[in-house]
PDB file of N, CA and C in Angstrom:
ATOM      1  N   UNK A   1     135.749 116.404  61.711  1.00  0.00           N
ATOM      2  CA  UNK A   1     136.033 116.378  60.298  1.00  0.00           C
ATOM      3  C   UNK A   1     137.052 117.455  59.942  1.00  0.00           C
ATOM      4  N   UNK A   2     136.810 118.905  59.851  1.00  0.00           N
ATOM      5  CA  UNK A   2     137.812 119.606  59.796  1.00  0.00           C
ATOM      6  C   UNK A   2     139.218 119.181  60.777  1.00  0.00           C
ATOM      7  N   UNK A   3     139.209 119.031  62.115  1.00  0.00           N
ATOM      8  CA  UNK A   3     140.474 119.021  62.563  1.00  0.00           C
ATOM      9  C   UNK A   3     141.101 117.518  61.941  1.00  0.00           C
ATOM     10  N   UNK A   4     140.423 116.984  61.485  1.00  0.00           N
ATOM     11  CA  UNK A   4     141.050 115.666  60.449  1.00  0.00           C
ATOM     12  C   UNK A   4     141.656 116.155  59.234  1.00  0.00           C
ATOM     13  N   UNK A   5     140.655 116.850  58.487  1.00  0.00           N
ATOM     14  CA  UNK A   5     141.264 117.130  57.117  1.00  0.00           C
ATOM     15  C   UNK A   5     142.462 118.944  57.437  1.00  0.00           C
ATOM     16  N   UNK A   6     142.429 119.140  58.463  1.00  0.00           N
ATOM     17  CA  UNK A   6     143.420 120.210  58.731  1.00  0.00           C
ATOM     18  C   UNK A   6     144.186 119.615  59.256  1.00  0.00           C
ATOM     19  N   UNK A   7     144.503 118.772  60.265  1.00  0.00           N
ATOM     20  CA  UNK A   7     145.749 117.639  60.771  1.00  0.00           C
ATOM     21  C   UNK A   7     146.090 117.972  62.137  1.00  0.00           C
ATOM     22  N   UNK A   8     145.442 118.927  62.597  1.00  0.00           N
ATOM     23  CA  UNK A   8     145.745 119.749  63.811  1.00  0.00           C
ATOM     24  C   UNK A   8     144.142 119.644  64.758  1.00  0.00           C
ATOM     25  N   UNK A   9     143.771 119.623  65.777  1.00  0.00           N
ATOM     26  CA  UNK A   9     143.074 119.929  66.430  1.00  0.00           C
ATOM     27  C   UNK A   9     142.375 121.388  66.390  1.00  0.00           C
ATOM     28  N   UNK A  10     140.922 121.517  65.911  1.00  0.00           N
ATOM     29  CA  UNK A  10     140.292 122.842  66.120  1.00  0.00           C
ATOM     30  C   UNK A  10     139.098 123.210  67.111  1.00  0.00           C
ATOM     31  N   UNK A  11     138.881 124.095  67.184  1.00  0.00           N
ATOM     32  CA  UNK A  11     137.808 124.242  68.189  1.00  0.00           C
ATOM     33  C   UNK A  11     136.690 124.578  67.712  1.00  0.00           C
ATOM     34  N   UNK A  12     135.527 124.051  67.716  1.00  0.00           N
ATOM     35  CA  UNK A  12     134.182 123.705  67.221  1.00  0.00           C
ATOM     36  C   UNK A  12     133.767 124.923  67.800  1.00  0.00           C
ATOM     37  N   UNK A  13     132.961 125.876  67.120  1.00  0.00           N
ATOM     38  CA  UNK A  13     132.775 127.137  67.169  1.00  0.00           C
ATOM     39  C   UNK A  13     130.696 127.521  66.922  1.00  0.00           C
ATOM     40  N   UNK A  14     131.294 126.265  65.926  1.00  0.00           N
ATOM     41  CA  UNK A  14     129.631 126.689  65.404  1.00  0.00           C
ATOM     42  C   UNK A  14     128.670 125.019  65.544  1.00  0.00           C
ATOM     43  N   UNK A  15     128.229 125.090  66.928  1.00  0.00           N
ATOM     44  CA  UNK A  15     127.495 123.466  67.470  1.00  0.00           C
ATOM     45  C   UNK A  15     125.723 123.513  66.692  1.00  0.00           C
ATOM     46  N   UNK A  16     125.291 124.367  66.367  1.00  0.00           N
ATOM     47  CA  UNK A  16     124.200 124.280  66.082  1.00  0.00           C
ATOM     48  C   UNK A  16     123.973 123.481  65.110  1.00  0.00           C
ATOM     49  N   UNK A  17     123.078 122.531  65.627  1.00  0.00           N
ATOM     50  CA  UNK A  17     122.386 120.841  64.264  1.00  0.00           C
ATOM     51  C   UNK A  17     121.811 120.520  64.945  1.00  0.00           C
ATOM     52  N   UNK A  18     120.884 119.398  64.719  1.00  0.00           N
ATOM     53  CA  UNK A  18     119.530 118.687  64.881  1.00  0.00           C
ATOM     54  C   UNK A  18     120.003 117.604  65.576  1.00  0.00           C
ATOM     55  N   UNK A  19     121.263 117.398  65.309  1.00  0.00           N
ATOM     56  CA  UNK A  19     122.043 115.638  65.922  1.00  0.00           C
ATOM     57  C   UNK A  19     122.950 116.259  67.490  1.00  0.00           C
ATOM     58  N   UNK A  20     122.044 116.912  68.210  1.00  0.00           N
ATOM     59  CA  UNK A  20     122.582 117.537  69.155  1.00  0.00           C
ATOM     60  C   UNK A  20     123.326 116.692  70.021  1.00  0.00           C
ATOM     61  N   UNK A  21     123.277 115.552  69.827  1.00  0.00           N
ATOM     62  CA  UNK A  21     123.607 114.582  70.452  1.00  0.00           C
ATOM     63  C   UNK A  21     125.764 114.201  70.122  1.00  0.00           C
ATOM     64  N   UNK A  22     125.496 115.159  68.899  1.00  0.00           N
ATOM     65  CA  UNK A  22     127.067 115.341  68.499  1.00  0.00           C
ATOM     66  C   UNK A  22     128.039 116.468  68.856  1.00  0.00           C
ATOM     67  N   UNK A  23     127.136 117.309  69.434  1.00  0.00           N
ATOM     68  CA  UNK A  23     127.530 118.904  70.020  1.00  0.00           C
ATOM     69  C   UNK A  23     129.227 118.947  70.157  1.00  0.00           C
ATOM     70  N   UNK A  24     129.460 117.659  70.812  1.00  0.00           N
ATOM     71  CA  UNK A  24     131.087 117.232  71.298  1.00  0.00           C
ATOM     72  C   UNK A  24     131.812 117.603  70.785  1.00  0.00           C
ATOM     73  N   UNK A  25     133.010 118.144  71.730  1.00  0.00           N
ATOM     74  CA  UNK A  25     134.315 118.929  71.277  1.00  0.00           C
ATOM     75  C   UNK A  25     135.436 117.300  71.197  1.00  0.00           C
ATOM     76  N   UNK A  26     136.495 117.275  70.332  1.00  0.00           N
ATOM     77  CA  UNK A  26     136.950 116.695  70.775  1.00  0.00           C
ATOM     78  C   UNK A  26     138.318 116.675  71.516  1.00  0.00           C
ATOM     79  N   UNK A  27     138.752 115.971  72.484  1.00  0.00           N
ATOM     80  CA  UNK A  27     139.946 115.905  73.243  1.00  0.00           C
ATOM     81  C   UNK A  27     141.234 115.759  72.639  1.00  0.00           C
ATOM     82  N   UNK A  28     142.166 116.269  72.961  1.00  0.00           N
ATOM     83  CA  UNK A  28     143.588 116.054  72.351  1.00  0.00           C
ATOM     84  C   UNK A  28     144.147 114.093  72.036  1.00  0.00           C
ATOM     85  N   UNK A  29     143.274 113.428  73.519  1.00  0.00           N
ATOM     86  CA  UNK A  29     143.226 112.067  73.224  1.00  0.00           C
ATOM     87  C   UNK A  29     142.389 111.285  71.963  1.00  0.00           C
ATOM     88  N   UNK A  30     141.250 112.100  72.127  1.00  0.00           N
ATOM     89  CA  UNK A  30     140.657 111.646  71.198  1.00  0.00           C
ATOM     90  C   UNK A  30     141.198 111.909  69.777  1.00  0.00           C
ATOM     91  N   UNK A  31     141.124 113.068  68.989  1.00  0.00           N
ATOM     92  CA  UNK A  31     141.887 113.225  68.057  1.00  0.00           C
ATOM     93  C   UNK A  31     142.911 112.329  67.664  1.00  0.00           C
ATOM     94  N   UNK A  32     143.789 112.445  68.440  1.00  0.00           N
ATOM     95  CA  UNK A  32     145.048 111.388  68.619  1.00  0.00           C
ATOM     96  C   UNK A  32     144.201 109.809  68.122  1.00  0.00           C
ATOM     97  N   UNK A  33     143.823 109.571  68.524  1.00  0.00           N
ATOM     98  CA  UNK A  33     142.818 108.081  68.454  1.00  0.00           C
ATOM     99  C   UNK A  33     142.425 107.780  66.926  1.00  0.00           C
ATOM    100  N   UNK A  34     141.688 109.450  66.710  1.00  0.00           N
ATOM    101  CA  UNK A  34     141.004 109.659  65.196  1.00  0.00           C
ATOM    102  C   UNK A  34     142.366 109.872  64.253  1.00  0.00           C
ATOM    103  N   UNK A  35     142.718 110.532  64.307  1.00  0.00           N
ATOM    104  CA  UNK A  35     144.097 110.395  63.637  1.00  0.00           C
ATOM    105  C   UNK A  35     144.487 108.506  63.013  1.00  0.00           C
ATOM    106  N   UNK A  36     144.756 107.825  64.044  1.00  0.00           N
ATOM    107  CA  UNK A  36     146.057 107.087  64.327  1.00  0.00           C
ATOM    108  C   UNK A  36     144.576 106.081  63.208  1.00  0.00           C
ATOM    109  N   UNK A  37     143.584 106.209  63.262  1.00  0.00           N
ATOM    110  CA  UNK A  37     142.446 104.793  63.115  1.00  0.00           C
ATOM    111  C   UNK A  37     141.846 105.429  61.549  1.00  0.00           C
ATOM    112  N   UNK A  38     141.127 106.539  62.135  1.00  0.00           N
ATOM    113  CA  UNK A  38     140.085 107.146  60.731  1.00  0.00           C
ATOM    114  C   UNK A  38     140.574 107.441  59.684  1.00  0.00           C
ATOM    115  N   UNK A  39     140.685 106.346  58.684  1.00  0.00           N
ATOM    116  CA  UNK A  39     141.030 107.009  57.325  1.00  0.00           C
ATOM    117  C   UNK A  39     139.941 107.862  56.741  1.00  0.00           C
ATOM    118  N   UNK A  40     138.645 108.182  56.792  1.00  0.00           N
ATOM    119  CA  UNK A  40     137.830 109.041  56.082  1.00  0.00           C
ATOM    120  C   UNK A  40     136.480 108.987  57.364  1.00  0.00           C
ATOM    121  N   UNK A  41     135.647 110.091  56.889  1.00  0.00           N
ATOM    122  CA  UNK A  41     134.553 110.433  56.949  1.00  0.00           C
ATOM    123  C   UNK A  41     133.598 110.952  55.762  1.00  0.00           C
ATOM    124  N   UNK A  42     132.594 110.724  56.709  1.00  0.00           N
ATOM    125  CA  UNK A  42     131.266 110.936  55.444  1.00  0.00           C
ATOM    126  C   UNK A  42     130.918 111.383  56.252  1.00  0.00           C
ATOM    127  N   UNK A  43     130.028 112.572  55.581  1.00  0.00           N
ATOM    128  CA  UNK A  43     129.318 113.871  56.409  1.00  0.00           C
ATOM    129  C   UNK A  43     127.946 114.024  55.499  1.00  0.00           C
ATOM    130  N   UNK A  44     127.480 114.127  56.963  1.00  0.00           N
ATOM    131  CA  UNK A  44     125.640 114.310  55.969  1.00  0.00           C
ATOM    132  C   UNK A  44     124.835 115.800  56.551  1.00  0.00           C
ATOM    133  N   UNK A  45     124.518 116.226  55.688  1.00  0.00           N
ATOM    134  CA  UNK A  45     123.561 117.823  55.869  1.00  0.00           C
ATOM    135  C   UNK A  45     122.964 117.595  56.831  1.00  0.00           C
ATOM    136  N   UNK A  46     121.661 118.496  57.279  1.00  0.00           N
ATOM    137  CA  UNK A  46     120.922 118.631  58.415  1.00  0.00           C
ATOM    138  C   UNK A  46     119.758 117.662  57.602  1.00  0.00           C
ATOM    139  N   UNK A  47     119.481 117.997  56.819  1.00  0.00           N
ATOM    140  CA  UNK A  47     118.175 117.495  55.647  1.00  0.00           C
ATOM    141  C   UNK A  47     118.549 115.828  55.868  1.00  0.00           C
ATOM    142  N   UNK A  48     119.509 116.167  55.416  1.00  0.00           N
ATOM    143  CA  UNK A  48     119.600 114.109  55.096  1.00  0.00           C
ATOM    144  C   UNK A  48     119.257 113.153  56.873  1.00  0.00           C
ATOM    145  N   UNK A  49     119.750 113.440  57.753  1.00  0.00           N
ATOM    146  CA  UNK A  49     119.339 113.375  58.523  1.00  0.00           C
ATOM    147  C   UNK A  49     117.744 112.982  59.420  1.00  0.00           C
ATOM    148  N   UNK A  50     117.227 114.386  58.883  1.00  0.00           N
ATOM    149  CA  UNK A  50     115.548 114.346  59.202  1.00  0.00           C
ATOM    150  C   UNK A  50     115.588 113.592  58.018  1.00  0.00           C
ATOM    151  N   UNK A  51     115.849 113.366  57.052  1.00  0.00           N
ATOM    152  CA  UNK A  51     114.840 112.790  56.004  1.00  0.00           C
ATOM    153  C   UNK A  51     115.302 111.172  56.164  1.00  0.00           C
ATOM    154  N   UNK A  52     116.334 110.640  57.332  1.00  0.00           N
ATOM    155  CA  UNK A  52     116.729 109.187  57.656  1.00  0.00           C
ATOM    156  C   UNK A  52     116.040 109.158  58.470  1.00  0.00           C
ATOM    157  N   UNK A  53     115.900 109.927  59.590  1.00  0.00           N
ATOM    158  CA  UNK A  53     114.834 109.593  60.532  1.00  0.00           C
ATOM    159  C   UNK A  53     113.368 109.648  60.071  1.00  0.00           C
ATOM    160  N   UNK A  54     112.822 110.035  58.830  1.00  0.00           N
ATOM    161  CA  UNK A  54     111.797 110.100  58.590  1.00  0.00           C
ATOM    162  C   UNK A  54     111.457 108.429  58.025  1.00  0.00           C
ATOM    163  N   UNK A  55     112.415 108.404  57.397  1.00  0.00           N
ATOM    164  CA  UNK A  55     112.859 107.049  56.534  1.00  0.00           C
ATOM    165  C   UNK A  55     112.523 106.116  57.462  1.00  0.00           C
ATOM    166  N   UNK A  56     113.137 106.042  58.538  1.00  0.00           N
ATOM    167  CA  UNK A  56     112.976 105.001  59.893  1.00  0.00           C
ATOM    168  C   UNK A  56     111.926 104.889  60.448  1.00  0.00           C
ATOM    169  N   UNK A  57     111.341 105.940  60.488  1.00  0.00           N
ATOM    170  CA  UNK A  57     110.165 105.658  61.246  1.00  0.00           C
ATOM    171  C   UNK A  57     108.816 105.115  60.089  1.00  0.00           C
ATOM    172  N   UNK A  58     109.027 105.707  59.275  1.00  0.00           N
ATOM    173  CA  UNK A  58     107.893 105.262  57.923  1.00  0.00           C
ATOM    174  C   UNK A  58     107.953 103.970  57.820  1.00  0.00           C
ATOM    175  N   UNK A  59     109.211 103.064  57.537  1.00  0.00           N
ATOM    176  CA  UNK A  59     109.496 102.086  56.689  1.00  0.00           C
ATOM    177  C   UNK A  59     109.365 100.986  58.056  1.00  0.00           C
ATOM    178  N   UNK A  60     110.509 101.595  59.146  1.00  0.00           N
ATOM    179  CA  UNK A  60     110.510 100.541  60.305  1.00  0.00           C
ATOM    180  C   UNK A  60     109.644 100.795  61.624  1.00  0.00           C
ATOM    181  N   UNK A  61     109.110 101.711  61.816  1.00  0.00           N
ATOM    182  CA  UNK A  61     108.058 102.346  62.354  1.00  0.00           C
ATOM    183  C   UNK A  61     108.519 102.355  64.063  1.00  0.00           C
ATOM    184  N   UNK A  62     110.254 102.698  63.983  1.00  0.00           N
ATOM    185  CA  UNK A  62     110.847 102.861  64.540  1.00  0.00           C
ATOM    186  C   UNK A  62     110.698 104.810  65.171  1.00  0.00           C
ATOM    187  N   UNK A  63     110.848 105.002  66.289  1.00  0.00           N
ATOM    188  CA  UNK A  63     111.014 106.821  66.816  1.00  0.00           C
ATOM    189  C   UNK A  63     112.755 106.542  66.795  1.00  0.00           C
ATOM    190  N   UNK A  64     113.716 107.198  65.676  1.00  0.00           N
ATOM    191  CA  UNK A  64     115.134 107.587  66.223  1.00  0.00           C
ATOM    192  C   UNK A  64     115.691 109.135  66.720  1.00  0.00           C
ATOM    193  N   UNK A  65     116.678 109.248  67.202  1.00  0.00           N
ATOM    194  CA  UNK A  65     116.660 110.384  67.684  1.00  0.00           C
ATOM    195  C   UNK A  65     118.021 110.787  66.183  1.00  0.00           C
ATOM    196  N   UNK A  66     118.211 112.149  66.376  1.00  0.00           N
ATOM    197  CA  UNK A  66     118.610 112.429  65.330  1.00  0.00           C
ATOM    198  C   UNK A  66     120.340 111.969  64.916  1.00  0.00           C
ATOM    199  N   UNK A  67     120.672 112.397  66.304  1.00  0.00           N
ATOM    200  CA  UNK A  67     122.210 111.507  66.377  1.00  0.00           C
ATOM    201  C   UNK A  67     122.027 110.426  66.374  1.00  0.00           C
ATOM    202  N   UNK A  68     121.814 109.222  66.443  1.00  0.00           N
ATOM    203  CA  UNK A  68     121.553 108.063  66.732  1.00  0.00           C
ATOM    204  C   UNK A  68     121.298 107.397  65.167  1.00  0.00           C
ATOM    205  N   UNK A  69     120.747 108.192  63.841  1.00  0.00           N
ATOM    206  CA  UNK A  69     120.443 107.821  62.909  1.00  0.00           C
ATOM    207  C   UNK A  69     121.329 108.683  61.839  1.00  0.00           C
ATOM    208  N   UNK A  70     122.695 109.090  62.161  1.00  0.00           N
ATOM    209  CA  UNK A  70     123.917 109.740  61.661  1.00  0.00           C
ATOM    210  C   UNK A  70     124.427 108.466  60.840  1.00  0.00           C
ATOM    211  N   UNK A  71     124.542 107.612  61.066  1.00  0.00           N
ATOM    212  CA  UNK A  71     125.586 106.541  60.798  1.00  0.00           C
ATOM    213  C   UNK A  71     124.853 105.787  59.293  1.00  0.00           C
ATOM    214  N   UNK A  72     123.197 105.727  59.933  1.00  0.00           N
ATOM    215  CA  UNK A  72     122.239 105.215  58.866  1.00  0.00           C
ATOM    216  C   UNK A  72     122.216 106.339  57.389  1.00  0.00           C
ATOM    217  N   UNK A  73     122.153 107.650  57.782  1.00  0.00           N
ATOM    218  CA  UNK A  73     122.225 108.554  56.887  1.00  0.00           C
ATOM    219  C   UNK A  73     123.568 108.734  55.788  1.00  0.00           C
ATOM    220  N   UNK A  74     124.707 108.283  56.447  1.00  0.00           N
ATOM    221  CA  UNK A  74     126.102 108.338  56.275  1.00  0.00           C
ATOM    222  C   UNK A  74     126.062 107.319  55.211  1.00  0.00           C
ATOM    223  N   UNK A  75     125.532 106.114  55.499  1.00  0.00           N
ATOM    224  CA  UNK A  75     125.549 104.471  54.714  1.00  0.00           C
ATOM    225  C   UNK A  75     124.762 105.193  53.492  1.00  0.00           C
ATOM    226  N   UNK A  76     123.725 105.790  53.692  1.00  0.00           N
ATOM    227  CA  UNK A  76     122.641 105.894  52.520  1.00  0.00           C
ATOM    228  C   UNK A  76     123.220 107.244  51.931  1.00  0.00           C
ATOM    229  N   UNK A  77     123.617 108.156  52.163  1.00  0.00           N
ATOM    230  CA  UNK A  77     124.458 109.544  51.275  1.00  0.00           C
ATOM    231  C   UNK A  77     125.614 108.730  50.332  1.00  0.00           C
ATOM    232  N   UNK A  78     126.329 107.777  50.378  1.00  0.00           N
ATOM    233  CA  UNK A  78     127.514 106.956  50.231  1.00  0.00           C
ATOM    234  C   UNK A  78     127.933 105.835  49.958  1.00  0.00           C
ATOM    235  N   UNK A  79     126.472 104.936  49.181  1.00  0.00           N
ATOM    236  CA  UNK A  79     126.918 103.935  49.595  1.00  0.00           C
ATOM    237  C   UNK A  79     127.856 103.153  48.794  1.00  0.00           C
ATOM    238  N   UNK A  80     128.674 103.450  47.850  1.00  0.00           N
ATOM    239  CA  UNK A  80     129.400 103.034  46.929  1.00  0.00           C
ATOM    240  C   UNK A  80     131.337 102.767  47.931  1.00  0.00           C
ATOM    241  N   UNK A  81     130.565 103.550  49.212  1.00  0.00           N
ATOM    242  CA  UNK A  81     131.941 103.226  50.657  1.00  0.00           C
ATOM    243  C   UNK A  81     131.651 102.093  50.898  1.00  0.00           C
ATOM    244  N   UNK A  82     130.577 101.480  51.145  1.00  0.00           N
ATOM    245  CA  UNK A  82     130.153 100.671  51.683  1.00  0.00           C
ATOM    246  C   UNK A  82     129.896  99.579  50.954  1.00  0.00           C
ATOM    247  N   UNK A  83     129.887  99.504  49.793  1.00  0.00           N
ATOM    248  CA  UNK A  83     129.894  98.305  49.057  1.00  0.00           C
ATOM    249  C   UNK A  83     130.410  96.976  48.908  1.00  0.00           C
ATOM    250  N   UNK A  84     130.180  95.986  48.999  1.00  0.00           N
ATOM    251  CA  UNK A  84     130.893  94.767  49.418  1.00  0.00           C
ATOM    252  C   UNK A  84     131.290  94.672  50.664  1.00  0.00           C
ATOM    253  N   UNK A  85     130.577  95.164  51.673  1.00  0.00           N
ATOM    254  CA  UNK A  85     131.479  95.437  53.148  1.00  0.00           C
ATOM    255  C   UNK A  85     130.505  94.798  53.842  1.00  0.00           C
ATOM    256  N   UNK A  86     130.544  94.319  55.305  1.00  0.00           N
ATOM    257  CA  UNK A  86     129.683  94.169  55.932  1.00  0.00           C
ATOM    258  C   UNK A  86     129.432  95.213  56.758  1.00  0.00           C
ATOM    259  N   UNK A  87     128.183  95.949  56.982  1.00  0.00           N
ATOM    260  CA  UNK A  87     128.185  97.117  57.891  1.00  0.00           C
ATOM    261  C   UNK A  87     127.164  96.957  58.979  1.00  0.00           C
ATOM    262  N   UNK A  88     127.566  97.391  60.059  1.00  0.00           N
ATOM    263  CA  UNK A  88     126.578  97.278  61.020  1.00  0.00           C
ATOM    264  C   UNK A  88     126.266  98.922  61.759  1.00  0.00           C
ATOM    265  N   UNK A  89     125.047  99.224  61.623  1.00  0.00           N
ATOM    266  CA  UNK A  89     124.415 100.269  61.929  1.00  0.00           C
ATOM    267  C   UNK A  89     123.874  99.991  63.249  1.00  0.00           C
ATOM    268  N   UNK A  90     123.925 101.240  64.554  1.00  0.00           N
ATOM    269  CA  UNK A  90     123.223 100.972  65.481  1.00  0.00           C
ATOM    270  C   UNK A  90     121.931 102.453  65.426  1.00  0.00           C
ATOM    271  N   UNK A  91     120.714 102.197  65.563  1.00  0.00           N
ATOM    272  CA  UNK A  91     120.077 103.248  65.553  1.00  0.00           C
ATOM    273  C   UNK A  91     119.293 103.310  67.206  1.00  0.00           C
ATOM    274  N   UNK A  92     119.278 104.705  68.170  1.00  0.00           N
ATOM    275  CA  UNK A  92     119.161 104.958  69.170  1.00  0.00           C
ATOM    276  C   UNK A  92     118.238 105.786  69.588  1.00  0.00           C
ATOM    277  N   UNK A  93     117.106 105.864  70.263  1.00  0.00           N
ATOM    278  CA  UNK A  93     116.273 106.824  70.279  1.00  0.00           C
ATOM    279  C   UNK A  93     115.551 107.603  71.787  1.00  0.00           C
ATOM    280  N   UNK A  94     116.739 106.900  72.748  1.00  0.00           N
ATOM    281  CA  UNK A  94     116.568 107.437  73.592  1.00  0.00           C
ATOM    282  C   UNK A  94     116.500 108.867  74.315  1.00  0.00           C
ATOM    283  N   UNK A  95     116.693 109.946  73.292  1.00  0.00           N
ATOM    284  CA  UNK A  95     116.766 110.991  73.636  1.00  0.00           C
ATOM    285  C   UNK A  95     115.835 112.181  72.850  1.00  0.00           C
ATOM    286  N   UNK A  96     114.608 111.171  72.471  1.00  0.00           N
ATOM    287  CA  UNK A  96     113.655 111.907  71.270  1.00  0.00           C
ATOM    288  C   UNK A  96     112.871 112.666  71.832  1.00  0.00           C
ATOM    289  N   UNK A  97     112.081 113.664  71.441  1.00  0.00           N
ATOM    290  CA  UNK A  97     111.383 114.445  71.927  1.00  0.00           C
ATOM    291  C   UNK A  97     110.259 114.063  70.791  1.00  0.00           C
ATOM    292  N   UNK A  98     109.050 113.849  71.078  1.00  0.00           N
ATOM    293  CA  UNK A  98     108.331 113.214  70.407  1.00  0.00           C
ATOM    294  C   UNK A  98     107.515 114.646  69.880  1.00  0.00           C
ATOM    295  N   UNK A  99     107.471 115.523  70.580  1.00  0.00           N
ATOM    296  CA  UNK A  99     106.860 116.747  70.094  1.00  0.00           C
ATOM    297  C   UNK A  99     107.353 117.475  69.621  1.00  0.00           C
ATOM    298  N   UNK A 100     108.517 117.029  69.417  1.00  0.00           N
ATOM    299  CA  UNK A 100     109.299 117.506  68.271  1.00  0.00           C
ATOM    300  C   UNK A 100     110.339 117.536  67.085  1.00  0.00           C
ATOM    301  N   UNK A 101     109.538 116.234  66.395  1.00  0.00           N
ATOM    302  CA  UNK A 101     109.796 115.417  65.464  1.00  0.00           C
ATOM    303  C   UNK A 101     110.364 116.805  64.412  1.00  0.00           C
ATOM    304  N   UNK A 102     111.695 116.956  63.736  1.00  0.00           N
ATOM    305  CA  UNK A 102     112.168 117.973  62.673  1.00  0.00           C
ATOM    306  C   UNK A 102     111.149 117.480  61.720  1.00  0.00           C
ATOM    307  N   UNK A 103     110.242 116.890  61.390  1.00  0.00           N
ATOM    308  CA  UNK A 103     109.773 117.049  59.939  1.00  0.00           C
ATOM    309  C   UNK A 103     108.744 117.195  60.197  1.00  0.00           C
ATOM    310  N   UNK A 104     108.047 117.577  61.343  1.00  0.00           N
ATOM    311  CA  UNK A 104     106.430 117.681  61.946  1.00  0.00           C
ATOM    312  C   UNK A 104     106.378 119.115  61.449  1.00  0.00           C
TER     313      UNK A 104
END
């Protein structure tokens, strides 16, 4: 997000979040990629997050892992992006730690 809205490539300094699964630096290719494609992002807190995965598991009685339910959180912080669109969400939970659910 920053090296998007700065236009230049930066170096991710501060990895600590719950969506550890996003830790990722990105590559000069990649950027390049994000550049040339991503007109915007939507960015969601640490909160919104646990409180999508809480959402998921209550409602769909689904276990997601916290990266994996970024995209779902993103749709629901926003959804006036998403309006009239068709969107397809993938939610992933292969990397959950069950004992240690953020909202336990």
């Amino acid at each position: 997000f920053r090296s998007l809205r700065e236009g230049k490539l930066l170096a991710n300094h501060d990895t600590s979040t719950v969506a550890d699964g996003l830790r990722a630096s990105l590559s000069e290719r990649t950027f390049g990629i994000i550049r040339q494609h991503v007109r915007g992002i939507v960015t969601v807190s640490e909160d919104q997050i646990i409180a999508t995965m809480r959402l998921v598991w209550e409602r769909m009685k689904l276990v997601v892992e916290p990266s994996g339910v970024v995209s779902l959180a993103a749709v629901l912080a926003a959804p006036e992006k998403f309006r009239g669109r068709r969107v397809g969400v993938i939610l992933t939970g292969g990397n959950v730690d069950l004992d240690r659910l953020p909202w336990q």
